[in-house]
Protein backbone atom coordinates (compact mmCIF):
# COMPACT_ATOMS: atom_id res chain seq x y z
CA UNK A 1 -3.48 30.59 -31.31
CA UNK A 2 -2.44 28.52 -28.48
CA UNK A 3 -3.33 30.00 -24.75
CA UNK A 4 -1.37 28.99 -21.94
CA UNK A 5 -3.42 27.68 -19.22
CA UNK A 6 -1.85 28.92 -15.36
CA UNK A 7 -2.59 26.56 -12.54
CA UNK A 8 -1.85 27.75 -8.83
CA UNK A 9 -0.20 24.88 -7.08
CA UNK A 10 -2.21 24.31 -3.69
CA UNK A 11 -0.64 23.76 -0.62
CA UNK A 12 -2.30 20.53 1.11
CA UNK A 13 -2.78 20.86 4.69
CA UNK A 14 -0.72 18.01 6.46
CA UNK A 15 -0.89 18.32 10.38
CA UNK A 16 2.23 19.12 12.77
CA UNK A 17 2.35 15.66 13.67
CA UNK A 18 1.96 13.90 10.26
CA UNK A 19 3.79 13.27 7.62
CA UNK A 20 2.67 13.12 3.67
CA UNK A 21 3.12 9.14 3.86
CA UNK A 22 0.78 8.97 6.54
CA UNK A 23 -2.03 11.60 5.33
CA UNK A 24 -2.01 9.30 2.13
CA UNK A 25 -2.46 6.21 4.19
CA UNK A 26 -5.10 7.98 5.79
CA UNK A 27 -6.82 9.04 2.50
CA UNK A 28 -6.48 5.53 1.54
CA UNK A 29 -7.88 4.45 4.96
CA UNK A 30 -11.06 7.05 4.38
CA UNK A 31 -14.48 5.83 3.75
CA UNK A 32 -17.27 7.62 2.45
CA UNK A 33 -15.28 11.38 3.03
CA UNK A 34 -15.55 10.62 6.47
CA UNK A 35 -11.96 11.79 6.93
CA UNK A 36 -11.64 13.19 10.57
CA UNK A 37 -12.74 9.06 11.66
CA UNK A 38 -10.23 7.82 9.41
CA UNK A 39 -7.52 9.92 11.55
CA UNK A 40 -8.93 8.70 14.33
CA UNK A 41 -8.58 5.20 13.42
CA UNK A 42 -5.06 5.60 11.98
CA UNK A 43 -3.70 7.57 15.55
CA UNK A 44 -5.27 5.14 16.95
CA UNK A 45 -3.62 1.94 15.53
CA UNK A 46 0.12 4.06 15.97
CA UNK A 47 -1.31 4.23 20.13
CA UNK A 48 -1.74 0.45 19.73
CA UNK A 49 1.41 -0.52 17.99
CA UNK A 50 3.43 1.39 20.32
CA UNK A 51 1.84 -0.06 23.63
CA UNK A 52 2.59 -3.70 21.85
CA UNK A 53 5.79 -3.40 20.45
CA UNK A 54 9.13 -1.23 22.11
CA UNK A 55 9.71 0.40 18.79
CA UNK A 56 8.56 4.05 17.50
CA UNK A 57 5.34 3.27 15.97
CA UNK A 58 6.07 5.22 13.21
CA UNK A 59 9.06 3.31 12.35
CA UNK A 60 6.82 -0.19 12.67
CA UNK A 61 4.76 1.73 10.11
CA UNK A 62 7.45 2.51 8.07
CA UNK A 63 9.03 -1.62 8.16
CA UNK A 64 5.52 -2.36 7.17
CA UNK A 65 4.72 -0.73 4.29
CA UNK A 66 8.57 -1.26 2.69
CA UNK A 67 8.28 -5.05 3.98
CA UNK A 68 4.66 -5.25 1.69
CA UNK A 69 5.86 -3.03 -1.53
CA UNK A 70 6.00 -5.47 -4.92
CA UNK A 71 9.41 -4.78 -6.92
CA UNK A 72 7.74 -7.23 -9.50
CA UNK A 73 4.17 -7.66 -10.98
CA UNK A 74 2.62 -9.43 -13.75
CA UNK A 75 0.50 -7.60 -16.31
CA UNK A 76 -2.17 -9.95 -18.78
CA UNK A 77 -0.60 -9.11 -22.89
CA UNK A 78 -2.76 -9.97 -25.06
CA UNK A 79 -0.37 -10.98 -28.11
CA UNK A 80 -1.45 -12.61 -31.42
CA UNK A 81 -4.64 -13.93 -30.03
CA UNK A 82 -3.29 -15.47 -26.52
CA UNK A 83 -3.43 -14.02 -23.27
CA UNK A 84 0.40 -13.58 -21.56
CA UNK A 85 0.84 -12.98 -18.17
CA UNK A 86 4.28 -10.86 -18.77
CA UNK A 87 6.25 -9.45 -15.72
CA UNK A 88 6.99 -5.61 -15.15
CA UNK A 89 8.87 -3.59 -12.61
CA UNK A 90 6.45 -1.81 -9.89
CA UNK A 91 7.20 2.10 -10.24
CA UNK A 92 7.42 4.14 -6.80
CA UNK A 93 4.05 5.47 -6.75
CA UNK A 94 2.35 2.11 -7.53
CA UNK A 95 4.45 0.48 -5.02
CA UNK A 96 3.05 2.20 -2.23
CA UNK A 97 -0.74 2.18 -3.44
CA UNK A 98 -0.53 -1.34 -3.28
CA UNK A 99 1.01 -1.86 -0.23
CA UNK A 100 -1.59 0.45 1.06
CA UNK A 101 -4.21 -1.19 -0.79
CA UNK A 102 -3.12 -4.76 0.40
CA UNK A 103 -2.50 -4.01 4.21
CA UNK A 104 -6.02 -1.95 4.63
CA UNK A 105 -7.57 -4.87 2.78
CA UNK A 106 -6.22 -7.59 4.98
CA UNK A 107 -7.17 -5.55 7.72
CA UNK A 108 -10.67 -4.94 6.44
CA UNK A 109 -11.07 -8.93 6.27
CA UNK A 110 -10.07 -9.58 9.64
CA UNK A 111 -13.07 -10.17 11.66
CA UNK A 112 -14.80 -9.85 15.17
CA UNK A 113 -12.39 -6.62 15.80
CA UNK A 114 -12.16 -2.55 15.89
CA UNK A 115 -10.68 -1.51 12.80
CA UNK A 116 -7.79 0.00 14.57
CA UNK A 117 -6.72 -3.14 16.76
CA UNK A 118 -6.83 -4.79 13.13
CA UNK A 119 -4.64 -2.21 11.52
CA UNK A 120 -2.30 -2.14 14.41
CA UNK A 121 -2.19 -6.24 14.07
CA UNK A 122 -1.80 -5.85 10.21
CA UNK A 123 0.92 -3.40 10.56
CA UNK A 124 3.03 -5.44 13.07
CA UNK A 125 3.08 -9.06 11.10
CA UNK A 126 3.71 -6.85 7.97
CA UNK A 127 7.03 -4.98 10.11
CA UNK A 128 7.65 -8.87 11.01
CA UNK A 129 7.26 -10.18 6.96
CA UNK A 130 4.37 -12.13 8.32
CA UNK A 131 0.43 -11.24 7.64
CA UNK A 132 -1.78 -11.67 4.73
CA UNK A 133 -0.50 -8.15 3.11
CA UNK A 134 3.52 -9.85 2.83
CA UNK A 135 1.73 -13.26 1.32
CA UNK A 136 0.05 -10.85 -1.52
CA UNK A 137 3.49 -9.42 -1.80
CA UNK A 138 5.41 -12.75 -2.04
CA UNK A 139 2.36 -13.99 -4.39
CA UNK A 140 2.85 -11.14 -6.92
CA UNK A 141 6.54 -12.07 -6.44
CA UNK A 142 6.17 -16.10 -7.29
CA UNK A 143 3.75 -15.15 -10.42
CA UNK A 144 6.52 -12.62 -12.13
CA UNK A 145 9.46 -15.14 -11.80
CA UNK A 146 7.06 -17.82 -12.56
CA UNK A 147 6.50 -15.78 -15.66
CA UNK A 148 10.10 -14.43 -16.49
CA UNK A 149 9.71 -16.61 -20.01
CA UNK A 150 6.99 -14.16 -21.34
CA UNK A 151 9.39 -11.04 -20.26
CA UNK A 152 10.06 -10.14 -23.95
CA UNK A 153 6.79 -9.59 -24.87
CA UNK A 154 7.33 -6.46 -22.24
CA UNK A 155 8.48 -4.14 -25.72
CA UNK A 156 5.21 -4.59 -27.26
């Protein structure tokens, strides 16, 4: 006999002044569990980006992460003893965990700065299509159409 399991659905806590984009950036952002310094670091950046740029820093943040999200990626098939790099379409939630992924990395590289002027400098050249985050983007891009021939093996 089959017993149905019930499963509250939690609330999460997102702050007056966030939004569920940015508490996932932040989560993303968070090292360690140390969460409180990862909102720190991530208000922080928004302070930066708005004293640099005229815009609404949320907005900037907003260009940046749709300016960095893959439509296209290639995924390794391995097909009758050969290895095929064969392209795929990116679905929504994978889009933004590797924009995420790709702008705190490139920001994480950068060197001889606080994390937050980095971010904030990350963010802005992503808003701009400029930065290391938009060349992984474009990268991704040039590999899928460089690989559109193995696109049939997708169905397997």
């Amino acid at each position: 006999m089959k017993r149905k399991m019930r499963f509250k659905k939690f609330k999460k806590f997102i702050p007056e002044e966030s939004s569920p984009v940015n508490e996932k950036f932040i989560n993303y952002l968070m090292v360690d569990g140390k969460k409180t310094t990862a909102r720190k670091i991530f208000n922080e950046t928004l302070k930066i980006v708005s004293k640099k740029m005229a815009s609404d820093p949320e907005k900037v943040f907003k260009q940046a992460i749709d300016n960095v999200k893959p439509n296209m990626e290639v995924k390794a098939k391995r097909i009758g003893g050969a290895v095929y790099q064969v392209p795929r379409e990116v679905k929504p939630d994978r889009q933004l965990s590797l924009a995420f992924r790709w702008i705190i990395t490139s920001a994480r590289n950068g060197k001889g700065a606080p994390m937050a002027q980095k971010l904030a400098n990350e963010f802005i050249e992503a808003a701009n299509k400029q930065g290391n985050a938009f060349k992984k983007k474009e990268e991704t891009h040039r590999m899928a159409q460089a690989n559109k021939a193995f696109a049939h093996f997708a169905k397997y």
